[in-house]
C-alpha atoms as a PDB file:
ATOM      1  CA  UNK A   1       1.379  -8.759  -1.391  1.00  0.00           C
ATOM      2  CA  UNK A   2       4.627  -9.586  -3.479  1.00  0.00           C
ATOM      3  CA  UNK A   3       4.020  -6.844  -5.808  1.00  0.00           C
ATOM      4  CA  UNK A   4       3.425  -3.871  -3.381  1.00  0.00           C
ATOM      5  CA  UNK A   5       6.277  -5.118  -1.207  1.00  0.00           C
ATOM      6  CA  UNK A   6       8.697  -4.754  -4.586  1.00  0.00           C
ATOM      7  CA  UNK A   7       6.821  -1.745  -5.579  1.00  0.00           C
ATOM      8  CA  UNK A   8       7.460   0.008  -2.158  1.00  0.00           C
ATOM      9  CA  UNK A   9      10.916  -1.122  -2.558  1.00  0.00           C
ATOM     10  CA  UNK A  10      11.337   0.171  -6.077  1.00  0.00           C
ATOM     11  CA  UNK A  11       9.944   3.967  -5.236  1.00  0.00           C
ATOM     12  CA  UNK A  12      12.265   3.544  -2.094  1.00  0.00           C
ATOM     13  CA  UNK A  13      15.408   2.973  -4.475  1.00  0.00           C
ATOM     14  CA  UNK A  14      14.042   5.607  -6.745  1.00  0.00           C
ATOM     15  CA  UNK A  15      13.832   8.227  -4.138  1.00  0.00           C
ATOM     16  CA  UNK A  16      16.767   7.918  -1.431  1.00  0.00           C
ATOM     17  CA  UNK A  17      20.392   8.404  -2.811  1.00  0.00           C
ATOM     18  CA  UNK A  18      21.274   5.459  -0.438  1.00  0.00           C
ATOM     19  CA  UNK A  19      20.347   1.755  -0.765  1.00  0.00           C
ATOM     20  CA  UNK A  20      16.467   0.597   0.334  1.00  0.00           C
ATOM     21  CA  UNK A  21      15.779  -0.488   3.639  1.00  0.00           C
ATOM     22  CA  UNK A  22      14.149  -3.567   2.366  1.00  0.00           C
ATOM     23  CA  UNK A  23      12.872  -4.698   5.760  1.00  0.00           C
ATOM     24  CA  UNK A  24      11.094  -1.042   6.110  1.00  0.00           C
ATOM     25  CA  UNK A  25       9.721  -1.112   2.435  1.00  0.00           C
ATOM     26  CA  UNK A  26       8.051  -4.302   3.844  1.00  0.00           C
ATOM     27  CA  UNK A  27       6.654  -2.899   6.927  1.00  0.00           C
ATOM     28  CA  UNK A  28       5.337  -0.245   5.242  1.00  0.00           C
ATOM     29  CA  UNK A  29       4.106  -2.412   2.593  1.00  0.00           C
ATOM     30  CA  UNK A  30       1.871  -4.632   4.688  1.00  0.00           C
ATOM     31  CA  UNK A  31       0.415  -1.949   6.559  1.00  0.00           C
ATOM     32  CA  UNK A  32      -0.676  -0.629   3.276  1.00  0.00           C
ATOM     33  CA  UNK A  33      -1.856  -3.156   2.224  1.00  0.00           C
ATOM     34  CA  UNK A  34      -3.791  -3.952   5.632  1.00  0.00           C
ATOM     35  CA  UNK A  35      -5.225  -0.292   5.161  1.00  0.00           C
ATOM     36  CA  UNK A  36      -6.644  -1.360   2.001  1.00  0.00           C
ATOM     37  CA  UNK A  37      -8.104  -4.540   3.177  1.00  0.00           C
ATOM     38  CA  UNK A  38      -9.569  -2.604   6.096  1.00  0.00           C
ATOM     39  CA  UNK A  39     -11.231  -0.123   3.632  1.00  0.00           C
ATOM     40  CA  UNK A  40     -12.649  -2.957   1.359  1.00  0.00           C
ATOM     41  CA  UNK A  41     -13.907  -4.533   4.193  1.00  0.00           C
ATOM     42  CA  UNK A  42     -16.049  -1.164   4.887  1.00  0.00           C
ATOM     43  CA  UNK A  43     -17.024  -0.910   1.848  1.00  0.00           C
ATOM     44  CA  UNK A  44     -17.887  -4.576   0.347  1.00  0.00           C
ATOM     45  CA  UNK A  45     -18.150  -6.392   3.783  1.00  0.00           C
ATOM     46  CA  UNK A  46     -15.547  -9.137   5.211  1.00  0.00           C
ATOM     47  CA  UNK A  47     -17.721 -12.106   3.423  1.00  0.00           C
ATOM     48  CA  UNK A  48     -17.949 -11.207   0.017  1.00  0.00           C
ATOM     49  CA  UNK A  49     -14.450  -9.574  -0.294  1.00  0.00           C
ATOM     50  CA  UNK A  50     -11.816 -11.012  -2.235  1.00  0.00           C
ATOM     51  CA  UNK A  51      -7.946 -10.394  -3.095  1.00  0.00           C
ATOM     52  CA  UNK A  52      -8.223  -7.886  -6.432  1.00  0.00           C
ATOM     53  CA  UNK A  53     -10.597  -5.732  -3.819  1.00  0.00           C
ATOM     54  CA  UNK A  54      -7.920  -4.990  -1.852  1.00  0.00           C
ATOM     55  CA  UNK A  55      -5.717  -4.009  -4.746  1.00  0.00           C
ATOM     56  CA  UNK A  56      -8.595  -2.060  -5.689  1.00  0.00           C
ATOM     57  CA  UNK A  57      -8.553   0.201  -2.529  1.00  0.00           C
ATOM     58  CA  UNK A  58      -4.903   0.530  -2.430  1.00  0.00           C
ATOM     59  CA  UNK A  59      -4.755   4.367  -3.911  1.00  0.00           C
ATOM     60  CA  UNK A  60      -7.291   5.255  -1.152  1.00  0.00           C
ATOM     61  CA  UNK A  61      -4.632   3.531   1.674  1.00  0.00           C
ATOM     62  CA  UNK A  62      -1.685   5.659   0.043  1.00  0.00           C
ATOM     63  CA  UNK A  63      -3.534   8.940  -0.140  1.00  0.00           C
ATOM     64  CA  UNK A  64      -4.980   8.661   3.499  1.00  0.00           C
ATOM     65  CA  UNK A  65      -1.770   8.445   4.713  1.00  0.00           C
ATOM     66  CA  UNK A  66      -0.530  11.208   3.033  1.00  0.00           C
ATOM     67  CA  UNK A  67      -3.353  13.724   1.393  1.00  0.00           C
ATOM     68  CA  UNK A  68      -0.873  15.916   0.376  1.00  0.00           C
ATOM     69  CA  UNK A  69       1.912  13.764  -0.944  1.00  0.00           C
ATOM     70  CA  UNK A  70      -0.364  12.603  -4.155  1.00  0.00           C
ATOM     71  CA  UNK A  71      -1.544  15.873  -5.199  1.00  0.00           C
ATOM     72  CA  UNK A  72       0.355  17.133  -8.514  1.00  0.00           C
END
């Protein structure tokens, strides 16, 4: 969770001409990253999921919040 949490922070810094809301990067952050525990749940059950499946499902969290956002 560390490492989405800076990485949200990071593309937040990147993008705004202002400083990062750091406590928004977070929110957004753990929603993700529920998002992609939700969708690894679906997909590999609640049991026999572990912590690198979640990281695994992350791009499909991003892009199902925003379709458009992560097309070239």
């Amino acid at each position: 969770m560390t490492g989405i949490i800076a990485g949200f922070i990071a593309q937040a810094g990147a993008t705004l001409k202002e400083n990062p809301d750091a406590l928004s990067a977070t929110i957004a952050a753990l929603y993700v990253g529920g998002l992609a525990g939700d969708f690894a749940a679906r997909d590999l059950g609640m049991r026999s999921m572990i912590a690198s499946d979640i990281r695994e499902h992350l791009s499909e969290a991003v892009r199902s919040l925003d379709a458009k956002g992560e097309t070239p």
